[in-house]
C-alpha atoms as a PDB file:
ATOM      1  CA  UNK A   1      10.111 -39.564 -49.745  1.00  0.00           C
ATOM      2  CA  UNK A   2       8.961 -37.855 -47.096  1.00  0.00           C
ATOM      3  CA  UNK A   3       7.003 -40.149 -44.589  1.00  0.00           C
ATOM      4  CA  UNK A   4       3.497 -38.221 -44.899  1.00  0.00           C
ATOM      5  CA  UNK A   5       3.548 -38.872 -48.471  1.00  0.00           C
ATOM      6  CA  UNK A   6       4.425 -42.964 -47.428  1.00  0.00           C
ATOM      7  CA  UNK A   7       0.956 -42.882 -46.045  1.00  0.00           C
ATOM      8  CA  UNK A   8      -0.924 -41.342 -48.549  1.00  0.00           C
ATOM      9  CA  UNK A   9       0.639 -43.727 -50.823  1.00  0.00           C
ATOM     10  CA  UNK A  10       0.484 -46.736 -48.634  1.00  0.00           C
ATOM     11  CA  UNK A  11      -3.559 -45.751 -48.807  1.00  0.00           C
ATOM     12  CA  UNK A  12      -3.583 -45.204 -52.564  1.00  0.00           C
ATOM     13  CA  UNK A  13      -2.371 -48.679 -53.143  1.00  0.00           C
ATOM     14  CA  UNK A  14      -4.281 -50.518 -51.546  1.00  0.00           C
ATOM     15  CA  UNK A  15      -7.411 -49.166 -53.226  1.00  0.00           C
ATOM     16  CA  UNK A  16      -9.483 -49.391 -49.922  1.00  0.00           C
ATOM     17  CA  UNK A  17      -9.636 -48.194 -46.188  1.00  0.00           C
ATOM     18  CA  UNK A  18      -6.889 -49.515 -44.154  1.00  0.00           C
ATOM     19  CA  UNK A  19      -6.173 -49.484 -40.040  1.00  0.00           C
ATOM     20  CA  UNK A  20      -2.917 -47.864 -38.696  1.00  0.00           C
ATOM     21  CA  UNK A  21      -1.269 -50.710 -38.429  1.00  0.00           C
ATOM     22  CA  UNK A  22      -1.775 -52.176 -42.306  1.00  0.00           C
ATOM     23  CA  UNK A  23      -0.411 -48.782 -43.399  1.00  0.00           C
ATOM     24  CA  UNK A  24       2.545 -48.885 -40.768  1.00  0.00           C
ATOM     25  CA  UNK A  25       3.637 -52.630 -42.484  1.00  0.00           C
ATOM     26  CA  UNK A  26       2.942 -51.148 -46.177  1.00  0.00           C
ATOM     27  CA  UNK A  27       4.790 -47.958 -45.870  1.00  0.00           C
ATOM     28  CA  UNK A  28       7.672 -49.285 -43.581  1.00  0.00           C
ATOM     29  CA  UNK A  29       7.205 -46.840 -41.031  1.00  0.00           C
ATOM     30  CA  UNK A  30       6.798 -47.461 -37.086  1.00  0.00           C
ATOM     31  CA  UNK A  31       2.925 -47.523 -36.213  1.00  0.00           C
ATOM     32  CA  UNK A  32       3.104 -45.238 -33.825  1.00  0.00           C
ATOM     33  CA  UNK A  33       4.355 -42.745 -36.229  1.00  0.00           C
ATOM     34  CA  UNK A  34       1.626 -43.361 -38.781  1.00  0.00           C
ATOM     35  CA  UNK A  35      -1.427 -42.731 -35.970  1.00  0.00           C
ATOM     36  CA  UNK A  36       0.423 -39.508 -35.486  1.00  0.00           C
ATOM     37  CA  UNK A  37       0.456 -38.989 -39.340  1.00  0.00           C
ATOM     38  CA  UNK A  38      -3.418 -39.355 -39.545  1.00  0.00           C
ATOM     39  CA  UNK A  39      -3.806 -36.615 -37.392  1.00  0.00           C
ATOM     40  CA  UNK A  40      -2.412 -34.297 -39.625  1.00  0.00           C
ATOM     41  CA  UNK A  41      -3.688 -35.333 -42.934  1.00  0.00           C
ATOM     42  CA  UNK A  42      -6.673 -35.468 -41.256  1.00  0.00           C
ATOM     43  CA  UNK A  43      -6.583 -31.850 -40.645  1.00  0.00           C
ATOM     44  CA  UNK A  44      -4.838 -31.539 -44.177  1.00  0.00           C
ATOM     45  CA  UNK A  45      -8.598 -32.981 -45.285  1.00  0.00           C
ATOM     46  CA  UNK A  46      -6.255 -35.207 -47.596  1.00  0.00           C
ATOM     47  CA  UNK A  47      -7.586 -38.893 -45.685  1.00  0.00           C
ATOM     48  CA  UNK A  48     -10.745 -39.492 -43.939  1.00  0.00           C
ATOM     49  CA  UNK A  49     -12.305 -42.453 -42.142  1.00  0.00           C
ATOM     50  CA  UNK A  50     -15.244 -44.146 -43.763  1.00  0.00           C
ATOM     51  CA  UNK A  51     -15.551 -46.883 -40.763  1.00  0.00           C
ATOM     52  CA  UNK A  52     -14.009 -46.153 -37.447  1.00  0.00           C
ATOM     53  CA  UNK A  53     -10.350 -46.846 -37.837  1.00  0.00           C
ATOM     54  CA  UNK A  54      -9.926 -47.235 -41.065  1.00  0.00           C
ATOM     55  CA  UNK A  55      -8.555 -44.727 -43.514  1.00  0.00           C
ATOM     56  CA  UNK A  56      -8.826 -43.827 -47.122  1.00  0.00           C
ATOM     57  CA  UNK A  57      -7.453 -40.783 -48.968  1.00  0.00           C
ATOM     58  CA  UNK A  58     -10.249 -38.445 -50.487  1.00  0.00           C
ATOM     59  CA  UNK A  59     -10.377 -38.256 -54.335  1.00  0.00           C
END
């Protein structure tokens, strides 16, 4: 799995907005790699952030 779709999974889970570093622990991946992550689904439009840093995947 590739590590973008880690994220949007991580997110899915949890069933609410999460910070970079609670998806970084649920999806395994370093935290520094998930912030860079969020930039690009960002620009995917596949997350967005209802509260300053937190993310949630749009339905």
């Amino acid at each position: 799995m590739e590590n973008k779709e880690k994220v949007l999974k991580a997110i899915e889970e949890s069933g609410k907005p999460l910070r970079p570093g609670e998806i970084a622990e649920k999806a395994g991946i370093e935290k520094t790699e998930v912030e860079k992550l969020i930039k690009v689904l960002k620009k995917e439009d596949l997350i967005y952030s209802p509260v300053r840093c937190f993310y949630d995947v749009k339905k």
